[in-house]
Protein backbone atom coordinates (compact mmCIF):
# COMPACT_ATOMS: atom_id res chain seq x y z
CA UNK A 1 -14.26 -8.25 -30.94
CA UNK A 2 -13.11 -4.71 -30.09
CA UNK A 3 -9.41 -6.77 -28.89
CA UNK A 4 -9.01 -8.26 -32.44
CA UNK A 5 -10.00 -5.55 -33.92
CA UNK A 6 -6.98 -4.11 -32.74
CA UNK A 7 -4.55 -6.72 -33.16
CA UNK A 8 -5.32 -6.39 -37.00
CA UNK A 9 -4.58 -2.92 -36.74
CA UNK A 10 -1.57 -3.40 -34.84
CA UNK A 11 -0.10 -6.24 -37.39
CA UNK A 12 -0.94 -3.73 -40.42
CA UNK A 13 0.69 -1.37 -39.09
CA UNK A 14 3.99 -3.08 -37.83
CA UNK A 15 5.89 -3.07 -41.19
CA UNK A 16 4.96 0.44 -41.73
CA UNK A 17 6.24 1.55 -38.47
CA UNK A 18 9.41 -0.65 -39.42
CA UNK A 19 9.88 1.25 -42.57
CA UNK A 20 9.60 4.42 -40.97
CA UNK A 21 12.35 3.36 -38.73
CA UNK A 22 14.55 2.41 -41.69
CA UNK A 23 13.95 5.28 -43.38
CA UNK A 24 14.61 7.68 -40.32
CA UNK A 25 18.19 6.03 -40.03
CA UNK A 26 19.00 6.37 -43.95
CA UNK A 27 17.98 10.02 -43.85
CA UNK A 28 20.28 10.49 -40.84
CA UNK A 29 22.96 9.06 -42.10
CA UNK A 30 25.44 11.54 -43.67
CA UNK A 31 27.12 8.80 -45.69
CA UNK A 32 23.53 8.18 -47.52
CA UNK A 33 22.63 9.75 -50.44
CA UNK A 34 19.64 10.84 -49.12
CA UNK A 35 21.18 11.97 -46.00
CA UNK A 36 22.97 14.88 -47.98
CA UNK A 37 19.70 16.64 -48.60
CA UNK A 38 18.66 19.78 -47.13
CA UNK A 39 15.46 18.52 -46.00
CA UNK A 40 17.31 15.16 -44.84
CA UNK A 41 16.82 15.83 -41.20
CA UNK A 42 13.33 17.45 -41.07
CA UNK A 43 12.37 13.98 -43.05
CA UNK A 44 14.74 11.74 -40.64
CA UNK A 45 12.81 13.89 -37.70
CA UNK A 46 9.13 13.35 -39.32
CA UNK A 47 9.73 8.97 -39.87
CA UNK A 48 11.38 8.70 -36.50
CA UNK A 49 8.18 10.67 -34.81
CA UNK A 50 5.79 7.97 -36.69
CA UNK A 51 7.75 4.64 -36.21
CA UNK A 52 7.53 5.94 -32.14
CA UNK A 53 3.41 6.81 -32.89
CA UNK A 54 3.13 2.99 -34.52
CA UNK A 55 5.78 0.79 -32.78
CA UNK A 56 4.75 -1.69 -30.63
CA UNK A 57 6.08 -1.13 -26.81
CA UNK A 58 6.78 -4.38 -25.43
CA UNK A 59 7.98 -4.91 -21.44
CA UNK A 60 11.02 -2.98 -20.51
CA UNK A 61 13.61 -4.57 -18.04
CA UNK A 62 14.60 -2.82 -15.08
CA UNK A 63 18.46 -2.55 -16.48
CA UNK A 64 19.88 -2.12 -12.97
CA UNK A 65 23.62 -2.87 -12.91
CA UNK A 66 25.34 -1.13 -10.16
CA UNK A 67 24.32 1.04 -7.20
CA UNK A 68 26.58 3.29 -5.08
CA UNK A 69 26.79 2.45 -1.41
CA UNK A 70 28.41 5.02 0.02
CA UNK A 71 30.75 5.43 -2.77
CA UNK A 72 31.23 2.16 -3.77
CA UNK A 73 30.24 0.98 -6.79
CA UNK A 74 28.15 -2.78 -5.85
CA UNK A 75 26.95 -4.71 -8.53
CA UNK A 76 23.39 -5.76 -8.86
CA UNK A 77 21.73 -9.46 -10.05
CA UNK A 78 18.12 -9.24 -10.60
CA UNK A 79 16.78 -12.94 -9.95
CA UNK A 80 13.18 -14.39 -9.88
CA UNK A 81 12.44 -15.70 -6.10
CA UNK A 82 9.42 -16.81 -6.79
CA UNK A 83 7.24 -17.41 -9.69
CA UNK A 84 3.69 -17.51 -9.08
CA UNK A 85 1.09 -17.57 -12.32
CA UNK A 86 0.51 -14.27 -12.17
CA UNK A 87 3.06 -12.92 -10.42
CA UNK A 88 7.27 -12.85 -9.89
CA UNK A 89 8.67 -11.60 -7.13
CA UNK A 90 12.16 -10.40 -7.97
CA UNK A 91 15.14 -9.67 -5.90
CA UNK A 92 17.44 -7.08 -6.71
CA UNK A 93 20.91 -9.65 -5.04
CA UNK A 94 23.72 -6.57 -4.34
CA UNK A 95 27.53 -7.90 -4.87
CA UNK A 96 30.95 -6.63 -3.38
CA UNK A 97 34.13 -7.53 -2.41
CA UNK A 98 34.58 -4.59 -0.65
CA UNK A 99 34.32 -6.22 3.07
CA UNK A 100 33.40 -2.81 5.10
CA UNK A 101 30.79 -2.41 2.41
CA UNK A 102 29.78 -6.08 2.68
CA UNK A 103 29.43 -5.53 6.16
CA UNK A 104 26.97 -2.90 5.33
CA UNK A 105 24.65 -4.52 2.62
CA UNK A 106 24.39 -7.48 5.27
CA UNK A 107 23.08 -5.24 8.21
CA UNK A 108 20.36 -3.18 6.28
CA UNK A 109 16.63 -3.43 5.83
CA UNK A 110 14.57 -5.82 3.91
CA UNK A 111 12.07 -4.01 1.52
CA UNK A 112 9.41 -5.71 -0.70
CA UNK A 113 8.20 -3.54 -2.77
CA UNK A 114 4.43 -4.34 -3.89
CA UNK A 115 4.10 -2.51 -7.57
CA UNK A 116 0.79 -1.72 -9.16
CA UNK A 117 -1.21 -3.81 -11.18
CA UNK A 118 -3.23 -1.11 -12.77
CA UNK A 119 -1.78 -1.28 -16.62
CA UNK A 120 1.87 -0.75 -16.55
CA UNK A 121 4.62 -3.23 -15.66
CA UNK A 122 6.63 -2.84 -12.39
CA UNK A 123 9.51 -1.04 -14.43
CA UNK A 124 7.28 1.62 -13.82
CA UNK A 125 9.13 2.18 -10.53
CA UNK A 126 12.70 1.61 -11.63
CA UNK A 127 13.96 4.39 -9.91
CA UNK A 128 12.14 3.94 -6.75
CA UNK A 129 13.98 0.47 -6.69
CA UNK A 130 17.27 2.31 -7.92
CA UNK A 131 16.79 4.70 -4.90
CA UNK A 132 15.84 2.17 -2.33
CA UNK A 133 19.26 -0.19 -3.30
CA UNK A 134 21.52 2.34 -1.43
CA UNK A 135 20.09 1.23 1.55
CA UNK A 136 17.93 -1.78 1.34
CA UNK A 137 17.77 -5.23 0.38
CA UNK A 138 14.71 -4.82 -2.17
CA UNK A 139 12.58 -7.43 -3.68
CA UNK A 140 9.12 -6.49 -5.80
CA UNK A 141 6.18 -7.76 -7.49
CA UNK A 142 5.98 -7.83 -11.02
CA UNK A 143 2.60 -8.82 -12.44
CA UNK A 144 2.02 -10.68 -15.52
CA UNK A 145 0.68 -9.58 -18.40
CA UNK A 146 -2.34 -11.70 -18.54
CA UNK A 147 -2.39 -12.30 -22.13
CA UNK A 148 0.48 -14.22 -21.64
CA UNK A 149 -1.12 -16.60 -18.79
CA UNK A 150 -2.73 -19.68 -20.22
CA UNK A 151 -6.04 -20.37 -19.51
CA UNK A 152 -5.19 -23.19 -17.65
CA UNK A 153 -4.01 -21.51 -14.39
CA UNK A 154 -7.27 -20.40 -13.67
CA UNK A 155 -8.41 -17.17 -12.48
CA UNK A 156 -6.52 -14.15 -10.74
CA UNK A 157 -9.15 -12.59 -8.11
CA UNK A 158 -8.53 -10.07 -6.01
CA UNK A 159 -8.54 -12.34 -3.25
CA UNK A 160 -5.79 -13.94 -4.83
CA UNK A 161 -3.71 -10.58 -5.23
CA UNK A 162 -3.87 -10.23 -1.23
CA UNK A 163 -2.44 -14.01 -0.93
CA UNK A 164 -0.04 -13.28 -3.11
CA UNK A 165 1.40 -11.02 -0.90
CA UNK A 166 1.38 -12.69 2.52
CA UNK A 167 2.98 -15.55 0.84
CA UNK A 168 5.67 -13.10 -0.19
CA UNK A 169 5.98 -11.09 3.09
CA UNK A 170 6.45 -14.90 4.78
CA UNK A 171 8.69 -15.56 2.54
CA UNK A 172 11.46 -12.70 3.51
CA UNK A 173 10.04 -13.02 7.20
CA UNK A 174 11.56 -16.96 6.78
CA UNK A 175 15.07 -15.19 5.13
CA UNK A 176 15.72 -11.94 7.85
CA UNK A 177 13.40 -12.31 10.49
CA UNK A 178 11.05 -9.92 9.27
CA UNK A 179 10.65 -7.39 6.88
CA UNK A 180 8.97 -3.99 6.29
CA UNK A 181 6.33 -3.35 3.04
CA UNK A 182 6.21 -0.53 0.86
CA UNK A 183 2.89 -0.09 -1.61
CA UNK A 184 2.90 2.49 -4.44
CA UNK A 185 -0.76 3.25 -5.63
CA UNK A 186 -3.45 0.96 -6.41
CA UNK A 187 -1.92 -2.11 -4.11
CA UNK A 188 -2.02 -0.06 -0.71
CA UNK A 189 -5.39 -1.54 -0.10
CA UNK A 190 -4.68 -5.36 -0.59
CA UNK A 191 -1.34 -4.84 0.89
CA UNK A 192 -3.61 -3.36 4.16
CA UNK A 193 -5.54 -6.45 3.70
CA UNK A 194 -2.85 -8.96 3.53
CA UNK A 195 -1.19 -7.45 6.89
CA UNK A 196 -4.03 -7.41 8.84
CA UNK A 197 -4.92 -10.84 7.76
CA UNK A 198 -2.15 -11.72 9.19
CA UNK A 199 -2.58 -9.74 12.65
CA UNK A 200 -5.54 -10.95 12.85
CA UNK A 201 -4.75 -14.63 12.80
CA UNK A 202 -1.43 -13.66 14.90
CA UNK A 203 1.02 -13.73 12.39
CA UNK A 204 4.39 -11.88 12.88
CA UNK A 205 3.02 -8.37 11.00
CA UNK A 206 6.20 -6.37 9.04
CA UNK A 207 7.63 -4.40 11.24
CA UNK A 208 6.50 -0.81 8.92
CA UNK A 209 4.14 -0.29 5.90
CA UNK A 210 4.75 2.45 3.94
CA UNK A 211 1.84 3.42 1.66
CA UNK A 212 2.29 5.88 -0.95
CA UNK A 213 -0.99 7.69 -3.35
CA UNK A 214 -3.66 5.04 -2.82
CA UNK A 215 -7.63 5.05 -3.15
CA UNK A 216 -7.69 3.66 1.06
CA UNK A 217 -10.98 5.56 1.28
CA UNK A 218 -11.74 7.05 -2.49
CA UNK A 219 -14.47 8.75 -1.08
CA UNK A 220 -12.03 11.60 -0.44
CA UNK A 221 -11.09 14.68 -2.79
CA UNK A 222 -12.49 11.78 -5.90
CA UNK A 223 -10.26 12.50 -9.22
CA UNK A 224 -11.65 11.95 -12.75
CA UNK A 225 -10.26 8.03 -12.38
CA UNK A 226 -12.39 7.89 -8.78
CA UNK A 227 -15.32 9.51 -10.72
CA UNK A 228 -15.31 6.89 -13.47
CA UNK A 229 -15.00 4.20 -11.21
CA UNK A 230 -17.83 5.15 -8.72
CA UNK A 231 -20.34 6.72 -11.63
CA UNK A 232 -20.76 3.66 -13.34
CA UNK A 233 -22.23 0.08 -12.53
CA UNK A 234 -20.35 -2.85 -12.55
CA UNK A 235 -22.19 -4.45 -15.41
CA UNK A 236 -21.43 -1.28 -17.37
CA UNK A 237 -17.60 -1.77 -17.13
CA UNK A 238 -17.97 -5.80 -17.86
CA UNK A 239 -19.79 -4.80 -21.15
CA UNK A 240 -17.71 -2.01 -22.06
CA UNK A 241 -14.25 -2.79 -21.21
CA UNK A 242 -13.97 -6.61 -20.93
CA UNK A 243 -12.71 -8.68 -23.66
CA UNK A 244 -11.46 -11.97 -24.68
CA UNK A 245 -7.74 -12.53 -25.60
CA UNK A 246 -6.77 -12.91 -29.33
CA UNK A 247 -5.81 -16.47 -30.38
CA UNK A 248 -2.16 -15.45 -31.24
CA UNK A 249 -1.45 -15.11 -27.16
CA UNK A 250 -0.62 -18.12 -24.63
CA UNK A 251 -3.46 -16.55 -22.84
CA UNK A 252 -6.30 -16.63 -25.98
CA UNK A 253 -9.90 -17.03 -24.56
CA UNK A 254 -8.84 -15.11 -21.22
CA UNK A 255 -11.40 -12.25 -20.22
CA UNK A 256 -9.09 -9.51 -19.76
CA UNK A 257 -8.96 -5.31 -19.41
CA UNK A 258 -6.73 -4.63 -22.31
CA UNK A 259 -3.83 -2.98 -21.47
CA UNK A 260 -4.47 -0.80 -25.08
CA UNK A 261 -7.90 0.75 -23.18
CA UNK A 262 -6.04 1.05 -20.44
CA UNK A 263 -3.08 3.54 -22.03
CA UNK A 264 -5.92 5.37 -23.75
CA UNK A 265 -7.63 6.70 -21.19
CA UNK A 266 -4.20 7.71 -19.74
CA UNK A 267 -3.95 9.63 -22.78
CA UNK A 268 -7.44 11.03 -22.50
CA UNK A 269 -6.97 12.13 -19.12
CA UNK A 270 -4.32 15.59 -20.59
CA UNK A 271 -4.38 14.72 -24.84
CA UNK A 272 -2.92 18.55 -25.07
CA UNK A 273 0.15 17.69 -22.77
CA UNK A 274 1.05 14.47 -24.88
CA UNK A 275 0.21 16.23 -27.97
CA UNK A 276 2.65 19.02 -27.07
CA UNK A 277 5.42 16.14 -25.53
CA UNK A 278 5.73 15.07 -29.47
CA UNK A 279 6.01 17.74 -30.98
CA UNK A 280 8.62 19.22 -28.38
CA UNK A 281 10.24 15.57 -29.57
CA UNK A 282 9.81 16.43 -33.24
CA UNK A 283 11.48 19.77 -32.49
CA UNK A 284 14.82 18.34 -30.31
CA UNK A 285 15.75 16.01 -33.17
CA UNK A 286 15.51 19.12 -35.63
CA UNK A 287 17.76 20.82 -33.22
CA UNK A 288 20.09 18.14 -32.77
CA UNK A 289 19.35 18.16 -28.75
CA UNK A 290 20.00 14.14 -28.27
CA UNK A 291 19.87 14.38 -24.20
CA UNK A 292 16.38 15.64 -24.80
CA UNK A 293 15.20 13.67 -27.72
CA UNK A 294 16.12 10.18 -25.22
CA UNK A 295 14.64 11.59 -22.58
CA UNK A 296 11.32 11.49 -24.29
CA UNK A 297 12.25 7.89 -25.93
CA UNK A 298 12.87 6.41 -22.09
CA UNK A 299 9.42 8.03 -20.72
CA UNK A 300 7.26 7.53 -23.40
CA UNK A 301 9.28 3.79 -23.90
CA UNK A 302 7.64 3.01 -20.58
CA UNK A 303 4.59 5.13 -20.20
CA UNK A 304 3.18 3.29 -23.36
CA UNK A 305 4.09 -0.25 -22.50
CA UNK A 306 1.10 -1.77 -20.69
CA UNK A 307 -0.43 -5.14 -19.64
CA UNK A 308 -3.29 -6.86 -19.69
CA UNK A 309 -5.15 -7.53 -16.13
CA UNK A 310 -7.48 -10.30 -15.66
CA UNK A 311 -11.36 -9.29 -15.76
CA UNK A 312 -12.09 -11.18 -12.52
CA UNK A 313 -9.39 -8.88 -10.66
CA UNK A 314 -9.99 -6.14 -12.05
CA UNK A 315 -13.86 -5.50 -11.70
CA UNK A 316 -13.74 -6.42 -8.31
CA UNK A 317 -10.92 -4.11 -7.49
CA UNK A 318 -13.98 -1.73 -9.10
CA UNK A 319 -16.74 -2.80 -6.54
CA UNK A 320 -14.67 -3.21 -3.00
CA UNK A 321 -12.29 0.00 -3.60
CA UNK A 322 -14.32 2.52 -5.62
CA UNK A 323 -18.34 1.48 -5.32
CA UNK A 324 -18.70 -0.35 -2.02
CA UNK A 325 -15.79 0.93 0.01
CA UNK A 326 -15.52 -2.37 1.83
CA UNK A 327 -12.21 -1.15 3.36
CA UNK A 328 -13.11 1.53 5.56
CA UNK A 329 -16.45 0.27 5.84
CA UNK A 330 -15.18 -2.94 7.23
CA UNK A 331 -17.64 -5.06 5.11
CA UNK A 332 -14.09 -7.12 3.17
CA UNK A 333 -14.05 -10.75 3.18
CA UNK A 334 -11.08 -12.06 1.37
CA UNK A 335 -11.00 -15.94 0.81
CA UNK A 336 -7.65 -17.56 1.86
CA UNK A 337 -5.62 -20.09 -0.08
CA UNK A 338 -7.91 -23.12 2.08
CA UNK A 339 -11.13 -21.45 1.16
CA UNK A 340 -12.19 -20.00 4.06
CA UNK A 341 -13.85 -16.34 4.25
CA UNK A 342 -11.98 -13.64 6.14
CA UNK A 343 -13.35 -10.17 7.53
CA UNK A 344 -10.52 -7.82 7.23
CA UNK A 345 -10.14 -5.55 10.45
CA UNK A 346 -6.96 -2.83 9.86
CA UNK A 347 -7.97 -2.11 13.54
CA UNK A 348 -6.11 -5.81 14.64
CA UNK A 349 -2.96 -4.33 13.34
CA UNK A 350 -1.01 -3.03 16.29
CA UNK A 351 2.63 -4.04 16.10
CA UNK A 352 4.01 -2.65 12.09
CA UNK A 353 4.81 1.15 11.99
CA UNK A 354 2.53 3.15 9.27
CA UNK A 355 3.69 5.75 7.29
CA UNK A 356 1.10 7.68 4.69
CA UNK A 357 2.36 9.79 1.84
CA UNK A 358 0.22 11.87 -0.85
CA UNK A 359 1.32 14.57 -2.97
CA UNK A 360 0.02 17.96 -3.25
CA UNK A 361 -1.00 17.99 -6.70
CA UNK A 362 -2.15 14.04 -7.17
CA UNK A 363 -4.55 13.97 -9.70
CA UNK A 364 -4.64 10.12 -9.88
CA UNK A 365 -5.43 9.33 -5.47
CA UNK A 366 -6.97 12.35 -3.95
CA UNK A 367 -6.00 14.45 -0.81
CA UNK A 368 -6.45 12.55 1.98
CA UNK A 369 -7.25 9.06 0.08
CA UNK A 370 -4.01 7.41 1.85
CA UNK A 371 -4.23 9.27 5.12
CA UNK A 372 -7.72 7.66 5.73
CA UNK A 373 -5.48 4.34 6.67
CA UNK A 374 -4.76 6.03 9.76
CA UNK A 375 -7.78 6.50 10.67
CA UNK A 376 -9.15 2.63 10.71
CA UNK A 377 -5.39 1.37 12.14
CA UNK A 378 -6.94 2.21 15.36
CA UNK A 379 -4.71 -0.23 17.17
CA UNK A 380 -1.78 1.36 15.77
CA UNK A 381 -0.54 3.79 18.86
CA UNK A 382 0.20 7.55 17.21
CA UNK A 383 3.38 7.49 18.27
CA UNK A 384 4.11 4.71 15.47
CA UNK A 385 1.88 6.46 12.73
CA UNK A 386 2.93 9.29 10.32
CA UNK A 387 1.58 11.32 7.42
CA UNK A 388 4.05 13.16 4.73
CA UNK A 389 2.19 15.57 2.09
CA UNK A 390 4.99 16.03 -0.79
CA UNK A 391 4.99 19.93 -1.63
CA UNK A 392 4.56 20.34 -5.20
CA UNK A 393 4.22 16.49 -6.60
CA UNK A 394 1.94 14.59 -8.65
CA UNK A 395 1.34 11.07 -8.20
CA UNK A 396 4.38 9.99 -10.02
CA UNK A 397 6.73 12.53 -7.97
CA UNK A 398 6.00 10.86 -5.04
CA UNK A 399 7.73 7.58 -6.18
CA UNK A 400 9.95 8.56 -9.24
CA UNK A 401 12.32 11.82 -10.08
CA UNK A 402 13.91 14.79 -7.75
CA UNK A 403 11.04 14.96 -5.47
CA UNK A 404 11.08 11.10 -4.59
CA UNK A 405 14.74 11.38 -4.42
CA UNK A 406 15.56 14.67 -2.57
CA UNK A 407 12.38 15.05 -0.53
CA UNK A 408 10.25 11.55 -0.07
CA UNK A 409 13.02 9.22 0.09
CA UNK A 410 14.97 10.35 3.21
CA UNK A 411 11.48 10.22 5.28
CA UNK A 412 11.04 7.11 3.95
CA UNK A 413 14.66 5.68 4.83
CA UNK A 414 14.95 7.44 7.98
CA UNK A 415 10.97 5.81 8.85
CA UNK A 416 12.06 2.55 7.97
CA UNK A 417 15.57 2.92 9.87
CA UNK A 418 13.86 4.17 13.15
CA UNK A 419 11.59 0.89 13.25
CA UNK A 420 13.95 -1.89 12.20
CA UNK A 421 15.86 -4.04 15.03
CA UNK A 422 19.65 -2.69 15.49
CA UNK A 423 22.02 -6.05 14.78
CA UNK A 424 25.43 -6.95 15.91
CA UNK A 425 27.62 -7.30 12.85
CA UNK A 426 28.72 -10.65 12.07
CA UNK A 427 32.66 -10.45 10.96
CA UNK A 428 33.16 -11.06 7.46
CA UNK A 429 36.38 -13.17 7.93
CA UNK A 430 34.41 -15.46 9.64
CA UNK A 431 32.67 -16.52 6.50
CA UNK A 432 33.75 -18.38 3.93
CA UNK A 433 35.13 -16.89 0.27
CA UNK A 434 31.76 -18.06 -1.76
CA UNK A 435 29.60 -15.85 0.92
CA UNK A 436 31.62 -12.66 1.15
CA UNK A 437 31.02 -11.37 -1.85
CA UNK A 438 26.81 -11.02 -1.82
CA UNK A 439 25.19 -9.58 0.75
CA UNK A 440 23.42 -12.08 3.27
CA UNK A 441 20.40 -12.07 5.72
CA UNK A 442 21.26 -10.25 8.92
CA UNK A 443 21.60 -11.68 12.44
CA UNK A 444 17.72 -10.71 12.92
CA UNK A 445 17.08 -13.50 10.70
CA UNK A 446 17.68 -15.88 13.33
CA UNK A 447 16.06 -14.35 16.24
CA UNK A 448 12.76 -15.75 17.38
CA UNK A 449 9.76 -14.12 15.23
CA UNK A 450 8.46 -12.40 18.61
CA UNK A 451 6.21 -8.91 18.15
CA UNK A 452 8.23 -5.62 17.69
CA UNK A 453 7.99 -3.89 21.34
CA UNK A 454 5.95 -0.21 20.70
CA UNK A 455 8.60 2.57 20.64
């Protein structure tokens, strides 16, 4: 009831939050009669500050166009790979005619990305993807919102979530040979999952994971989101927080986490800081400080678009990662795409390179949450295993902004680098016009998927 509730509210308040946008552009406008009052801006300021309080944030697109590659400007098409019902897994395809540079793109690293599905959309890490396309060929997840997935497709489990991503980690295994994984937050323990599924059963592993602020063992340093998670019983969160979707989505009569609940208790978590974010808003369009004022709109533009996740996923991400600890108590059986019950043993993984990075001041994953994953990667030799604490960052430093750029980001490229097969370039000439100008799988993607040799 609570999710209709709120859909009322929402479609009341759409035309006011359109008016408000109206009349924030006639009161800025100089040519308007009601522009050339004295008060015109302070009222412009005031009706732009409540359409951004009442709009409705819908899913923002990545809007990556070019990248520089060591000073060339390459263009970028975003394309769907695959579409699962839940799921897309985008590739970010880099374009050139430059041939040296071509040359380049060709020879570098595969990267998929595995986002979050915790409430906002993959956009969410726009710039770690931006970052990454210097050097990589990147692909990630982006999750559906499931308000949007009909009934009909069944289910998303968290069993499902781990499948998901073996299927995509064969997938650029079958284009380059193999590939190396990168998790940001809440997907660092299916991702573990999913790669020592694959160990287990024998599977070419990626050559590197690279797992950045996740609840591995939550146990450790537990934040106010840990604290929720572990102080209250399942049944508590399936009465309080689950809800059906509203007949006006493809998804009506879906059980669901709202994404709305979701963005309030991000809210909840620092109220004064957001509080004081609008205002400080309210104040740079007084002032007339525009690169301020859009810096706001592009954060809070994101931060406030959210998704839906499906109840079945979501409550048992609760129980195995934050009340039963079935990671790192080795107690997780995961159900493949035939049926069959798995026990999921990190300590089979012994040929993919692990790198662990927290920040300092993480108030989202705890100190030492993500390191525990070197600690049950027993077969991992230390020699292949690292652990970077970022000085000074939060959870979203570590991924996004001049930390992730100046100070994360070369470990991470220079980890990756170290642990990925060196390649004999092919010449360009030698292919024809139509394949010159996109970057194409490496040599490595057709040499025999044998097991990385230990460094």
């Amino acid at each position: 009831m609570l999710y209709q509730l709120y859909e009322s509210q929402r479609s009341l308040m759409e035309p006011f939050a359109d008016f408000a946008q109206a009349a924030s552009k006639v009161y800025s406008n100089p040519l308007s009669p009601l522009g050339q009052n004295p008060f015109a801006q302070r009222v412009s300021a005031g009706y732009d500050l409540v359409y951004r309080l009442g709009k409705d944030y819908l899913k923002p697109e990545f809007g990556l166009r070019t990248v520089d590659v060591e000073g060339v400007s390459v263009a970028i098409h975003e394309r769907i790979e695959i579409d699962k019902p839940f799921c897309e897994l985008r590739r970010f395809k880099r374009f050139t005619d430059d041939t040296t540079t071509l040359t380049t793109l060709k020879n570098q690293p595969a990267v998929l990305i595995v986002a979050p599905l915790s409430g906002h959309y993959a956009t969410l890490l726009r710039d770690t993807v931006k970052t990454m396309l210097k050097d990589h060929k990147v692909y990630i997840t982006d999750w559906k919102n499931a308000r949007l997935v009909p009934q009909s497709e069944g289910a998303f489990h968290l069993d499902d979530y781990v499948n998901y991503v073996q299927e995509f980690i064969r997938h650029l295994q079958g284009i380059y040979g193999n590939c190396h994984v990168m998790s940001v937050c809440q997907p660092t323990v299916p991702v573990l999952a999913a790669v020592a599924l694959m160990a287990s059963r024998g599977e070419t592993a990626p050559l590197t994971m690279t797992m950045m602020g996740g609840p591995i063992d939550a146990r450790k340093s537990p934040t106010a989101v840990n604290n929720l998670a572990m102080n209250k019983s399942s049944n508590w969160f399936e009465n309080n927080v689950i809800y059906r979707v509203p007949q006006n989505f493809p998804g009506a009569g879906r059980r669901v986490y709202p994404g709305f609940l979701q963005h309030t208790g991000f809210v909840a978590m620092n109220p004064s800081h957001h509080a004081k974010s609008h205002y400080d808003y309210f104040q740079d369009l007084l002032k007339g400080d525009d690169a301020s004022a859009e810096a706001h709109r592009k954060f809070y533009d994101e931060y406030n678009a959210v998704l839906d996740m499906d109840a079945d996923y979501y409550l048992e991400t609760i129980r195995v990662v934050f009340q039963d600890f079935c990671l790192v108590n080795g107690t997780w059986d995961v159900k493949g795409v035939d049926g069959t019950l798995e026990r999921v043993r990190p300590q089979d993984i012994t040929h993919t390179a692990l790198f662990s990075i927290e920040g300092e001041l993480d108030d989202i994953s705890g100190s030492g949450q993500t390191e525990a994953v070197h600690a049950i990667c027993s077969g991992v030799v230390d020699s292949e295993q690292r652990h970077y604490e970022v000085k000074g960052a939060g959870h979203y430093g570590i991924f996004s902004g001049r930390r992730w750029r100046d100070l994360v980001y070369p470990e991470v490229k220079s980890f990756i680098l170290q642990h990925h097969p060196k390649s004999t370039p092919t010449s360009v000439s030698a292919k024809n016009s139509s394949v010159t100008t996109a970057e194409v799988p490496s040599p490595s993607a057709t040499v025999s998927k044998g097991k990385r040799s230990r460094v």
